[in-house]
Protein backbone atom coordinates (compact mmCIF):
# COMPACT_ATOMS: atom_id res chain seq x y z
CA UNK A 1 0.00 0.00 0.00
CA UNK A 2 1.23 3.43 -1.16
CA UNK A 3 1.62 5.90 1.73
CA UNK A 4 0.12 9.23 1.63
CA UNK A 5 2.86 11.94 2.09
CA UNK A 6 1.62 15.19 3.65
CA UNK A 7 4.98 17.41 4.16
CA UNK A 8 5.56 18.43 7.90
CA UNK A 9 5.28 22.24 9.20
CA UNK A 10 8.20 21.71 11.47
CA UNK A 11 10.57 18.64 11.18
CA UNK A 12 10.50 18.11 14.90
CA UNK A 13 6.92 17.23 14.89
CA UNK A 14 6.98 13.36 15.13
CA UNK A 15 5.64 11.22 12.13
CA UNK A 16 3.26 9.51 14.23
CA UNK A 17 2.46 9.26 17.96
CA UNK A 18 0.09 6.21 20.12
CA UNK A 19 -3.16 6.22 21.17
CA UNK A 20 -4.70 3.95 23.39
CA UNK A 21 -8.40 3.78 24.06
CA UNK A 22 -10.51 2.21 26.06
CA UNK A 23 -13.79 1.90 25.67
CA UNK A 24 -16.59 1.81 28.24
CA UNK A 25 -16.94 -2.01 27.77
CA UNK A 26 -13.80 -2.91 29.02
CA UNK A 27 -12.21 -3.33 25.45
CA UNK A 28 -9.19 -1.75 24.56
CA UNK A 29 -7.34 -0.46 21.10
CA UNK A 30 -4.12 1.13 20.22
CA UNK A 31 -3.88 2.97 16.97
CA UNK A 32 -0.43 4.32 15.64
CA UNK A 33 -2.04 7.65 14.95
CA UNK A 34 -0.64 10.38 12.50
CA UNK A 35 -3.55 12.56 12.28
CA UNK A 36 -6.70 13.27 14.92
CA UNK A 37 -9.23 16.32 14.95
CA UNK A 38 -11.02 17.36 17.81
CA UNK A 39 -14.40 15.61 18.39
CA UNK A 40 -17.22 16.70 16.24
CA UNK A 41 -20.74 15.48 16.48
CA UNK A 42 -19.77 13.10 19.23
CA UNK A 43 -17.45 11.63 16.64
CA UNK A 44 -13.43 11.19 17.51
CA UNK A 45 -11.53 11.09 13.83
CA UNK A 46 -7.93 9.39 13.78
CA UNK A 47 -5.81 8.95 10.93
CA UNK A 48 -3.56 5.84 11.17
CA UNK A 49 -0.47 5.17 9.83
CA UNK A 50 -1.96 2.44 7.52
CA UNK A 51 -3.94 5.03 5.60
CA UNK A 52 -6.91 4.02 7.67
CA UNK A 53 -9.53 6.79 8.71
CA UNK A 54 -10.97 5.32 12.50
CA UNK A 55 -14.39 7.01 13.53
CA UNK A 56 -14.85 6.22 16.80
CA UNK A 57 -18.23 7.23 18.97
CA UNK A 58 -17.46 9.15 22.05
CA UNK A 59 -20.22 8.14 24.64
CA UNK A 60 -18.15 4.98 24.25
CA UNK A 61 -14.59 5.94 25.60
CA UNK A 62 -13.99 5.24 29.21
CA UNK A 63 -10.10 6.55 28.86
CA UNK A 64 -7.82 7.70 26.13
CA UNK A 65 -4.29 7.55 26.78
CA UNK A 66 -1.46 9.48 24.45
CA UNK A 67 2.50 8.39 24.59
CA UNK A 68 5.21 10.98 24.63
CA UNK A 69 5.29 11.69 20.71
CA UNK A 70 1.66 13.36 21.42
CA UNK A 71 3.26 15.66 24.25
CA UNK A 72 5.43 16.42 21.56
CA UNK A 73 2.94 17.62 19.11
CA UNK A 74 1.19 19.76 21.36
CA UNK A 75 4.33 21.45 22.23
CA UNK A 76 5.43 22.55 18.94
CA UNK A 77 1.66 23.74 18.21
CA UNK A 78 1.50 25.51 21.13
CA UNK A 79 4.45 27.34 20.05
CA UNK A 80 2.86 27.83 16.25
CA UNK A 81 0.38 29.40 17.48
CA UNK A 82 1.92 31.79 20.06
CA UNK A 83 4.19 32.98 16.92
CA UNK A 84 0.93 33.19 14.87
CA UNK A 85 -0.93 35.10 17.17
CA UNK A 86 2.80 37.55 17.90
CA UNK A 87 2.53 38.47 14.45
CA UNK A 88 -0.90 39.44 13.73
CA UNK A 89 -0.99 41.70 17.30
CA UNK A 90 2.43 43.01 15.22
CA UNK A 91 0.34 43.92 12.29
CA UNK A 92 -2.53 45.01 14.11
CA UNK A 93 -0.45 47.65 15.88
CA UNK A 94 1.55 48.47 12.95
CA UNK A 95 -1.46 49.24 11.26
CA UNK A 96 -2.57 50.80 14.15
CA UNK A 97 0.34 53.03 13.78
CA UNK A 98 -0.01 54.38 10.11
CA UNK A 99 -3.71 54.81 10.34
CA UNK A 100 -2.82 57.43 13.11
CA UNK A 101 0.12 58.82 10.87
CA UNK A 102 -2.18 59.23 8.36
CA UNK A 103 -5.15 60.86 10.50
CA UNK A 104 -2.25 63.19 11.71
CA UNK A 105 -1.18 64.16 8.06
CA UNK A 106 -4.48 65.53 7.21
């Protein structure tokens, strides 16, 4: 099977991290996760790293547990989005800035 290749944002960001869930039955699975979004609809979405899209209902987790790699990815996205949020205050008072030069020119 042919891999899908979606180019990293930072190469410290690790190309997959675990995911172990279990569910309110007593069951358990691990997925080798490359990809999740936040639930939507009661829905949990994880991308494995067999190309395999896992929808999996919430009502029936009991416990999710993440390994280190996951603590990894919320680091560096923590820190993408402090940068992202320095530069538009930047630009906002920039802006700020040469709207009042020009105000003060006229």
């Amino acid at each position: 099977m042919t891999k899908t290749f979606i180019p990293k944002e930072d190469q410290d960001l690790p190309d997959s991290f675990k995911i172990i869930i279990t569910y309110v039955t007593g069951k358990t699975d691990e997925f080798d996760v490359v990809s999740t979004l936040p639930p939507k609809n009661g829905i949990l979405e994880l991308w494995t790293t067999d190309d395999e899209c896992r929808y999996i209902i919430v009502e029936n987790i009991c416990k999710i547990e993440f390994d280190k790699e996951f603590s990894k990815v919320v680091a560096i996205n923590k820190k993408r989005i402090e940068k992202e949020m320095k530069e538009q205050e930047e630009k906002l008072n920039k802006e700020k800035k040469d709207d009042k030069k020009s105000k003060e020119k006229k």
